[in-house]
Protein backbone atom coordinates (compact mmCIF):
# COMPACT_ATOMS: atom_id res chain seq x y z
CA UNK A 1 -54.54 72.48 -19.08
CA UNK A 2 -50.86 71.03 -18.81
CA UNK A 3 -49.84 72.03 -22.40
CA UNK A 4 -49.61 69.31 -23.95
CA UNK A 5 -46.13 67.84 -22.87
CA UNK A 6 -44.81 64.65 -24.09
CA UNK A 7 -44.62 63.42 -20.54
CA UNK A 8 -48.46 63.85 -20.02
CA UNK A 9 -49.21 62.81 -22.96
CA UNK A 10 -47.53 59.52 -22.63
CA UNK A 11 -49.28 58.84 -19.41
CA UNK A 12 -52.68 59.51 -21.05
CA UNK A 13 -52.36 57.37 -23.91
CA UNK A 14 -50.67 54.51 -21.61
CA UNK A 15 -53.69 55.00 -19.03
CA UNK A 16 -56.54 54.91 -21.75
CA UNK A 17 -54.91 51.63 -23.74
CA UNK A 18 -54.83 49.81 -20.08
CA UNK A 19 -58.53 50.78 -19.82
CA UNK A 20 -59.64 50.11 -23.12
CA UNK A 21 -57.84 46.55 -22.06
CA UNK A 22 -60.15 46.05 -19.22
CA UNK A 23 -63.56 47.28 -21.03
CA UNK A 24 -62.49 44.72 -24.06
CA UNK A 25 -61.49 42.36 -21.57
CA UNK A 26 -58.12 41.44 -22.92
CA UNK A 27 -54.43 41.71 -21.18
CA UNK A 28 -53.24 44.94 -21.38
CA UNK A 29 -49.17 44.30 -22.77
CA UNK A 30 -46.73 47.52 -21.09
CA UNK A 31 -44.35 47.63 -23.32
CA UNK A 32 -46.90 47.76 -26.47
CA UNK A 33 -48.38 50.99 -24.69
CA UNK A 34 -45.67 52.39 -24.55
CA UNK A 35 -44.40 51.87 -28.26
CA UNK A 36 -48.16 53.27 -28.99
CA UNK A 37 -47.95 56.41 -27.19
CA UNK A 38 -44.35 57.01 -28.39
CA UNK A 39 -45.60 56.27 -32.23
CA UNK A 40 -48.88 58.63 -31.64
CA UNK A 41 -46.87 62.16 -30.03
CA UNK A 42 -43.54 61.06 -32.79
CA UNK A 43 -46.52 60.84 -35.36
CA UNK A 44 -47.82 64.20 -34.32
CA UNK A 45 -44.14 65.85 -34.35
CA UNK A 46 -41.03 64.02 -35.11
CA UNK A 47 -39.04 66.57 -33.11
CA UNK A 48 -40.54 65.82 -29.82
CA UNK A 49 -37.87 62.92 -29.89
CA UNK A 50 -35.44 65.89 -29.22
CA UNK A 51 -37.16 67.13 -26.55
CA UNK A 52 -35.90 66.49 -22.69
CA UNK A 53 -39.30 65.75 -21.20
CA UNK A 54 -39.92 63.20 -23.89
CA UNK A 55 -36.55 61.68 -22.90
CA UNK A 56 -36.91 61.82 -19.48
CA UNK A 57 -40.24 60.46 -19.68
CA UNK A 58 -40.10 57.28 -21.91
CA UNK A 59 -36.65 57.13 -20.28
CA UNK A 60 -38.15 56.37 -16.63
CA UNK A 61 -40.81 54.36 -17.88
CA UNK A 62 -38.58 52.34 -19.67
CA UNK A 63 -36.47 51.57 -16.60
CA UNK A 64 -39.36 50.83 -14.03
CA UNK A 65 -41.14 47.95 -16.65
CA UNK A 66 -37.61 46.59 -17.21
CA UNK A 67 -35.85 46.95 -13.99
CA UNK A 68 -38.22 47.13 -11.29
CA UNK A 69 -39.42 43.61 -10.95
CA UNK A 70 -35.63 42.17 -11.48
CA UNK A 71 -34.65 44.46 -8.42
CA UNK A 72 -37.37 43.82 -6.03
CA UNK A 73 -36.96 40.02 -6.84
CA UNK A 74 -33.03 40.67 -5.77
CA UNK A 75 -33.87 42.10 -2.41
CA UNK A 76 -37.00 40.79 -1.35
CA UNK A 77 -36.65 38.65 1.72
CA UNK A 78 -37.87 35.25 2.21
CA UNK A 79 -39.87 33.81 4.90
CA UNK A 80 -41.95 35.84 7.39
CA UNK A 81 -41.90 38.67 9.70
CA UNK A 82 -42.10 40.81 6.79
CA UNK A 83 -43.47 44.86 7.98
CA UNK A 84 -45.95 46.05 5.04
CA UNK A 85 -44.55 49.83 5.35
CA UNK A 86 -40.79 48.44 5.33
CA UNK A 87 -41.89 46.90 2.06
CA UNK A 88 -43.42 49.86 0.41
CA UNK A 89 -40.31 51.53 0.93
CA UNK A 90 -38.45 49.13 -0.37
CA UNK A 91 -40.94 48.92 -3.24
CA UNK A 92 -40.65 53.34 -3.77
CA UNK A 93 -36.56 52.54 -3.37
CA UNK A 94 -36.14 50.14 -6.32
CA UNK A 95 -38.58 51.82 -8.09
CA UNK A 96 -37.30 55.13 -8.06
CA UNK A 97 -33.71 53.29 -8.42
CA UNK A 98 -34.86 51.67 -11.67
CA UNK A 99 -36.22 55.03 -12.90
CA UNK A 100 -32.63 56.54 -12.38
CA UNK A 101 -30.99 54.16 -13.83
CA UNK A 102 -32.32 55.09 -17.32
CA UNK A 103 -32.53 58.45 -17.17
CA UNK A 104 -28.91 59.65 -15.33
CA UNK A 105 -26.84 59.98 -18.73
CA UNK A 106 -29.46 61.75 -19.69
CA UNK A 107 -29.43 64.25 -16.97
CA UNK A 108 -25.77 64.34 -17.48
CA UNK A 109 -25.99 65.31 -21.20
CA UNK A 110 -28.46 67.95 -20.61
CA UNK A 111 -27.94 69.60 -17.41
CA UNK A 112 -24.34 68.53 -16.36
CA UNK A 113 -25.12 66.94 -13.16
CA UNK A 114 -26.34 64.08 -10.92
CA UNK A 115 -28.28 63.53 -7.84
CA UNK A 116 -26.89 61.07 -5.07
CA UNK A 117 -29.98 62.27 -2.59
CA UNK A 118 -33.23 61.67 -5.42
CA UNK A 119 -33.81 58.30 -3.09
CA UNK A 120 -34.40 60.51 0.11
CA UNK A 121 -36.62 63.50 -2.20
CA UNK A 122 -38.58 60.77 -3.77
CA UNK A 123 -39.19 58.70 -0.59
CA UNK A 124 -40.86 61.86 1.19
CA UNK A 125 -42.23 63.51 -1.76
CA UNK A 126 -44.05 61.10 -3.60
CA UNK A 127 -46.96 60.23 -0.53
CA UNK A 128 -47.28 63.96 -0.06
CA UNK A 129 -47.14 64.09 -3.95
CA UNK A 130 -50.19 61.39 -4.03
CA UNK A 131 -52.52 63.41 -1.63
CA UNK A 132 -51.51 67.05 -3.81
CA UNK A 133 -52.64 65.23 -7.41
CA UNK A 134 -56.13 63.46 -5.49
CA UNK A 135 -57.20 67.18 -3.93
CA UNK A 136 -55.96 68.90 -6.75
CA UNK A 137 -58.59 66.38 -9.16
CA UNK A 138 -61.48 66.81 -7.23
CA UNK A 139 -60.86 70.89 -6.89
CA UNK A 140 -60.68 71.01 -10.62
CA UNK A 141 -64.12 68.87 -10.80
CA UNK A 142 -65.65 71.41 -8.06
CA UNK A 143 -65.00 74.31 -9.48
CA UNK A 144 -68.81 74.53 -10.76
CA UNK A 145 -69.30 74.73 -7.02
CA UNK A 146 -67.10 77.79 -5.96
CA UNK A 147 -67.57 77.77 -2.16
CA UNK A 148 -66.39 73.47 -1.94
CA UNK A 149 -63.44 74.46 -4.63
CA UNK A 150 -62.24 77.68 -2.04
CA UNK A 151 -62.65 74.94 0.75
CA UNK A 152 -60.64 72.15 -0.82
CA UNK A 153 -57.92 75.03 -2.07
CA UNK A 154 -57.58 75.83 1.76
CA UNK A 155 -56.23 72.17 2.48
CA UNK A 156 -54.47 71.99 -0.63
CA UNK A 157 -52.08 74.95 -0.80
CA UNK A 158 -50.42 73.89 2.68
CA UNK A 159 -50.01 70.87 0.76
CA UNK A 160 -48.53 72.09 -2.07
CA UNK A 161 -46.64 74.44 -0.30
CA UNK A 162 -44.98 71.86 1.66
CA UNK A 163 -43.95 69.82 -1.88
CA UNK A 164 -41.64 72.88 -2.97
CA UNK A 165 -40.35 72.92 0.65
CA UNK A 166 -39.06 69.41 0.20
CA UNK A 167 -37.49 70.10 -2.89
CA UNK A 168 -35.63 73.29 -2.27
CA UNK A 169 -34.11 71.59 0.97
CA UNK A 170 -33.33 67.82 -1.00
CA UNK A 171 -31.64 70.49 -3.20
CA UNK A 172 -29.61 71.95 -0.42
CA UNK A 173 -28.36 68.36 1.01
CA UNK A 174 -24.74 67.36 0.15
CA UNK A 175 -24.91 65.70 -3.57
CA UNK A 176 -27.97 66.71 -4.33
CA UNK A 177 -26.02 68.29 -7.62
CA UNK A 178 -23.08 66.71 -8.78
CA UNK A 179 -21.36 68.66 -11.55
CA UNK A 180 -20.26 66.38 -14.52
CA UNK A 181 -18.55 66.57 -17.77
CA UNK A 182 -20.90 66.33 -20.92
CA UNK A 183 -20.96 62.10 -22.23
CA UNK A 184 -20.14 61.83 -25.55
CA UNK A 185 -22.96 59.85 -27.52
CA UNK A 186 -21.04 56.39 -27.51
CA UNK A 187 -20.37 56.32 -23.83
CA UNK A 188 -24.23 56.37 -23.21
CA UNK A 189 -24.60 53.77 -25.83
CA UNK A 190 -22.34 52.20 -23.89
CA UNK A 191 -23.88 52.74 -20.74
CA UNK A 192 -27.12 51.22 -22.02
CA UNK A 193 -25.69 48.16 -23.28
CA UNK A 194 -23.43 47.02 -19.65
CA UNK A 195 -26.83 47.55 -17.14
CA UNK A 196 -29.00 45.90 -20.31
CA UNK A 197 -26.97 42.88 -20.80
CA UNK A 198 -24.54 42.74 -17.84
CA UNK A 199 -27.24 40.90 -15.78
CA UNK A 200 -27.50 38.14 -18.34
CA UNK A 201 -23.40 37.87 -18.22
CA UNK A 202 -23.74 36.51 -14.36
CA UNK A 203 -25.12 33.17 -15.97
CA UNK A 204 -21.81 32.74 -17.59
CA UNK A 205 -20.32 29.11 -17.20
CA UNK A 206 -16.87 30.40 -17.13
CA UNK A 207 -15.71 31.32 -13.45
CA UNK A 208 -14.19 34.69 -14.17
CA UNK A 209 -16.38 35.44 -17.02
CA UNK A 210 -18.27 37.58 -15.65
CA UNK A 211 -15.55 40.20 -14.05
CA UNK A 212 -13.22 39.88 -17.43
CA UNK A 213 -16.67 41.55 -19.07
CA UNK A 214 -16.96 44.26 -16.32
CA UNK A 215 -13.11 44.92 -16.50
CA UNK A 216 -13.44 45.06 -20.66
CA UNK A 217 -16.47 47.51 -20.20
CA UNK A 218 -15.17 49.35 -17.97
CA UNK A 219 -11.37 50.14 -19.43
CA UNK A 220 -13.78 50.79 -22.86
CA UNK A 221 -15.27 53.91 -20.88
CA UNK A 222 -12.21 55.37 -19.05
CA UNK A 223 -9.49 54.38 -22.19
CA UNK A 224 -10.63 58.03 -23.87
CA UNK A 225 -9.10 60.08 -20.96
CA UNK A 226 -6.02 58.38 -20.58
CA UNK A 227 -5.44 60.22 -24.06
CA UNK A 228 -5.86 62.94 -22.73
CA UNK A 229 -2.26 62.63 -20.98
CA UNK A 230 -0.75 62.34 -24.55
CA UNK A 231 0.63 65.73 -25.35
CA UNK A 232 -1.11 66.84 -28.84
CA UNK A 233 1.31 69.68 -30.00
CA UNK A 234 -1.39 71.33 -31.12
CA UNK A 235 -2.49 74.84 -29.33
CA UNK A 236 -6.06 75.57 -29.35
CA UNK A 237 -7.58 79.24 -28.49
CA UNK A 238 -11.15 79.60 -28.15
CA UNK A 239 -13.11 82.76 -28.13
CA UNK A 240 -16.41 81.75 -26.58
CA UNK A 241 -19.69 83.99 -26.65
CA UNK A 242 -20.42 85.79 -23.73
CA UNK A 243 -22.45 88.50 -24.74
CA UNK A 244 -21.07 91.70 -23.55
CA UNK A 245 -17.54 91.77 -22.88
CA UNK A 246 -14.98 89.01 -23.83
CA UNK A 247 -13.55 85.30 -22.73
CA UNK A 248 -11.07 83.19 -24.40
CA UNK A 249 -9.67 79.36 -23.44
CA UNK A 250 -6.86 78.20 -24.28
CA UNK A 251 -5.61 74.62 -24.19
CA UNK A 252 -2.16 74.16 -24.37
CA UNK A 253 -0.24 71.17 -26.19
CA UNK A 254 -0.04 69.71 -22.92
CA UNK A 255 -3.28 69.71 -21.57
CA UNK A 256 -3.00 73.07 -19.45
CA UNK A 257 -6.34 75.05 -19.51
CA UNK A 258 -6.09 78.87 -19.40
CA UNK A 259 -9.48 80.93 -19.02
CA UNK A 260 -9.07 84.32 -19.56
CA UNK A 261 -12.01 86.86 -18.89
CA UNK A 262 -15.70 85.74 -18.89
CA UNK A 263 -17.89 88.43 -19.17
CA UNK A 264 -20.85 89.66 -17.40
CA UNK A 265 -23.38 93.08 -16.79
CA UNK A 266 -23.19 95.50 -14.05
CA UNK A 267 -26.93 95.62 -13.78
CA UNK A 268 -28.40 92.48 -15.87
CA UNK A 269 -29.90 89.37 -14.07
CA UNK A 270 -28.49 86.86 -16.65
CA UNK A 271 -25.45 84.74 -15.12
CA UNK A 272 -23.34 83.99 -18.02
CA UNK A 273 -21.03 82.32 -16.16
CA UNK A 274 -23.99 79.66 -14.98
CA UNK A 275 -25.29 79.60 -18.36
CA UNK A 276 -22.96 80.12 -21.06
CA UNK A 277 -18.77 79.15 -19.76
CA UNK A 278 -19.87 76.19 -17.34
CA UNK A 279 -21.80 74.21 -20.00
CA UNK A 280 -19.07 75.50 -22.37
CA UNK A 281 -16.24 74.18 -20.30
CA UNK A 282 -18.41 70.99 -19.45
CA UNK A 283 -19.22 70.05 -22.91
CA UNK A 284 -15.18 69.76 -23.39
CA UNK A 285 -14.65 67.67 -20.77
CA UNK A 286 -12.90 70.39 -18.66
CA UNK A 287 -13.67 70.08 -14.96
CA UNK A 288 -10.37 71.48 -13.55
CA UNK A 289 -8.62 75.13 -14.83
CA UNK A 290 -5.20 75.72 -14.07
CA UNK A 291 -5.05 79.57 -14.84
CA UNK A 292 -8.03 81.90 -14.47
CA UNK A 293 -6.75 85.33 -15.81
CA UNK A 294 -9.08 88.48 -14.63
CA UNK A 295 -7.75 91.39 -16.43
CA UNK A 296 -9.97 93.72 -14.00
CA UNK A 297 -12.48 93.50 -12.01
CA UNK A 298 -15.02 95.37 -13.84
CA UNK A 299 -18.60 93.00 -14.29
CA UNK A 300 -18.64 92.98 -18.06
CA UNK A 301 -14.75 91.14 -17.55
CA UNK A 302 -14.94 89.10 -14.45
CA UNK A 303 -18.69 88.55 -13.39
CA UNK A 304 -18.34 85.03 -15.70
CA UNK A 305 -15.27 83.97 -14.04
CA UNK A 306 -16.73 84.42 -10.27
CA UNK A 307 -19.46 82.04 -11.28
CA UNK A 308 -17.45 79.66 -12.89
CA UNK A 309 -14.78 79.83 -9.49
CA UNK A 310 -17.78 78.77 -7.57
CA UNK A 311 -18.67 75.56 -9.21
CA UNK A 312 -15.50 74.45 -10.86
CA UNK A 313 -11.88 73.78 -9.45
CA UNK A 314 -9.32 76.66 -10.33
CA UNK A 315 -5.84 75.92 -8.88
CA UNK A 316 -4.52 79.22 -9.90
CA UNK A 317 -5.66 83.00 -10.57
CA UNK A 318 -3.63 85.66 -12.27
CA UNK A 319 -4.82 89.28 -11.62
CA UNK A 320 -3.09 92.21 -10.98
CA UNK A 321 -2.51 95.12 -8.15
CA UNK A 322 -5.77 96.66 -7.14
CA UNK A 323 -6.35 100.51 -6.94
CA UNK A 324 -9.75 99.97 -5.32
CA UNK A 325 -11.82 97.00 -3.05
CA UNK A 326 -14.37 96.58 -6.04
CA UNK A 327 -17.28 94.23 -4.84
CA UNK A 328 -16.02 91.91 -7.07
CA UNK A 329 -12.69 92.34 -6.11
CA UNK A 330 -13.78 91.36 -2.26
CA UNK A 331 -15.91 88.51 -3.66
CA UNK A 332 -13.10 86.90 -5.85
CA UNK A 333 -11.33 87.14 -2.38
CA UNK A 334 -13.92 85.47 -0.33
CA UNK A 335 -14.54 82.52 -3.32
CA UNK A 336 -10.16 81.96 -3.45
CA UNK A 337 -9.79 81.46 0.20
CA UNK A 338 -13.13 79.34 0.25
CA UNK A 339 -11.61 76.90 -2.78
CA UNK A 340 -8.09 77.14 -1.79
CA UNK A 341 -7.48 78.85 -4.92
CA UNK A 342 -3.49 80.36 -5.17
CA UNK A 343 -3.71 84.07 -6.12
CA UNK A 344 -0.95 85.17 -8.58
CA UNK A 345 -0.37 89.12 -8.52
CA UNK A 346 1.58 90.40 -11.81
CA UNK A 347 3.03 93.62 -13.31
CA UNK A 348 5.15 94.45 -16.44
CA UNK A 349 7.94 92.04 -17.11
CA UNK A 350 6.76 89.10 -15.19
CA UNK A 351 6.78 85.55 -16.63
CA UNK A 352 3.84 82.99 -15.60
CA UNK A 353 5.43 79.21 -16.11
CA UNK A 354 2.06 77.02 -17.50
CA UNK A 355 4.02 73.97 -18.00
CA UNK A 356 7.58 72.86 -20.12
CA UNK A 357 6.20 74.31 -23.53
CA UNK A 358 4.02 77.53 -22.62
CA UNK A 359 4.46 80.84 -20.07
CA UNK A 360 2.34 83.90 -20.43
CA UNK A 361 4.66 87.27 -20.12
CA UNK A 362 3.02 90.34 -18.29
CA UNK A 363 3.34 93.74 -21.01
CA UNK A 364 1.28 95.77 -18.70
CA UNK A 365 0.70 97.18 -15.83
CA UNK A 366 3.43 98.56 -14.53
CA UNK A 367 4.19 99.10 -10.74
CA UNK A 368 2.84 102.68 -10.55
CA UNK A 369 -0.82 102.68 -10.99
CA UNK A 370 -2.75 105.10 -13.37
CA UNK A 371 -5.17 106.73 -11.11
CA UNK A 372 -8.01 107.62 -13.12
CA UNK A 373 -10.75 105.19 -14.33
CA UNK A 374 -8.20 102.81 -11.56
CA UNK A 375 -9.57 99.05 -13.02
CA UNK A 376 -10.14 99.77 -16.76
CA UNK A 377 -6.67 101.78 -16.67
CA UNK A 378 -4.81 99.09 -14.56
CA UNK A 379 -5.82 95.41 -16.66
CA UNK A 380 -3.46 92.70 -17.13
């Protein structure tokens, strides 16, 4: 019904071992249900183990049995007074915290961001979540009885209906998506090894044995970008894939990023600047670009570069004079003032400054416009 998914199928196999468990009357162990299920769907296809909901998945459930229990030991309070719904939500919270904990550099590798709100979605969600899955069991059993299924589907699409509401407007809140550079393979390794062995470190006998490790770990996963502030002498100029029309990068020797053109379609519904230069630029580590260069505003040239304006920091943009108030044109406008982005206008003969060892020279156009075919005839 589900296709299949790694996900599901991990929670079927995990949920059948626990009752075969209680039918043979022996302890059902977590951890060796889990190493089953993965073994069985790996068995099956090796390349599931490349596949995000498998990650995700065994990811999660990997940092709820491991996590869980250490942080609801941490802040459970002692004595009494203690309020049963206060400490389901405190049991949802460190849940859902353990969860996250696992799976965030994985979310950052993938899709280039992070959630700060997933504690407030998951909190309101997951009751409303519990009812949805119970109604939508029992309408799947009725469905032999047509008149009881159209009955139960009346309560449950409000229901339903009300779950995507939640997460559209969790979406909408302030850091519910946090852009972030692509991790490079070690860092999560990394990653892994500080939250799986840091606990043990606070045992340490040694006073300041514990914050030397945290300072070590730490300066381990920041040390690559102070390199970045080494100049490289080496110029690099990419010519990245955007379909129709073109976009280059270039990097400088001194760590100046230039993005010039990023293609696009008048009439297509394919964002290449969402899916093509942002996890381009992300998967370098580039967050910031110092010089966006539109040489018109025609789609196939700048429809790229208006996407990647909205989700990324430009400091400055190089275009030149306009013989028409293109759409574009007005929304590049509206985006630049928005993101305090400096606008720099250029004809023939100019010189652009992009730091002590670079500067881009203007050949064309010239102070009189061409007036036919105004953008193509007028580029930078």
């Amino acid at each position: 019904l589900v296709g299949c998914t790694a996900s599901v199928v991990r929670s079927c196999i995990m949920v059948c071992l626990q009752l075969l468990a209680n039918i043979l009357f022996r302890r059902s162990d977590t951890y060796q249900n889990l190493a089953i299920s993965c073994f069985v769907i790996l068995l099956i296809n090796p390349y599931t183990l490349l596949d995000i909901g498998f990650q995700l998945s065994f990811g999660g459930t990997i940092g709820i049995i491991v996590f869980s229990k250490r942080m609801l030991k941490t802040t459970e309070k002692s004595g009494e007074g203690k309020h049963k719904i206060v400490e389901k939500i405190r049991e949802m919270c460190m849940v859902t915290l353990s969860a996250n904990l696992v799976i965030i550099p994985i979310m950052m590798y993938h899709f280039n961001n992070i959630s700060l709100t997933f504690l407030i979605s998951n909190l309101v969600a997951s009751p409303i979540l519990g009812i949805s899955l119970i109604l939508g069991m029992i309408f799947m059993i009725m469905l032999v009885v047509s008149p009881v299924a159209q009955l139960i589907s009346f309560v449950l699409y409000p229901v339903l209906q009300l779950l995507i509401a939640i997460a559209e407007f969790s979406s909408k809140l302030p850091f519910a998506q946090i852009l972030v550079p692509t991790p490079k393979i070690w860092q999560i390794m990394l990653y892994y090894l500080i939250i799986l062995f840091f606990p043990k470190c606070i045992f340490f006998s040694k006073k300041h044995s514990k914050s030397c490790f945290l300072i070590i770990i730490i300066f381990l996963m920041i040390f690559p970008y102070f390199l970045k502030l080494i100049p490289s002498n080496k110029l690099m100029i990419s010519f990245i894939d955007v379909g129709q029309g073109d976009s280059m990068l270039i990097q400088t020797s001194l760590h100046k990023t230039i993005l010039i053109d990023g293609g696009g379609s008048e009439n297509g519904s394919f964002d290449v600047g969402e899916k093509v230069l942002i996890p381009y630029l992300l998967d370098r580590g580039i967050m910031t670009i110092d010089y966006m260069l539109f040489s018109h505003f025609d789609s196939d040239h700048c429809q790229g570069l208006i996407s990647v304006m909205k989700k990324l920091k430009v400091k400055n943009a190089i275009i030149s004079k306009q013989g028409k108030n293109s759409d574009n044109y007005i929304q590049f406008l509206k985006i630049a003032k928005e993101k305090k982005t400096k606008i720099i206008v250029v004809k023939q003969g100019d010189i652009i400054p992009i730091d002590t060892k670079c500067y881009i020279s203007i050949l064309f156009p010239s102070q009189d416009l061409i007036n036919s075919n105004v953008l193509n005839n007028n580029s930078v």
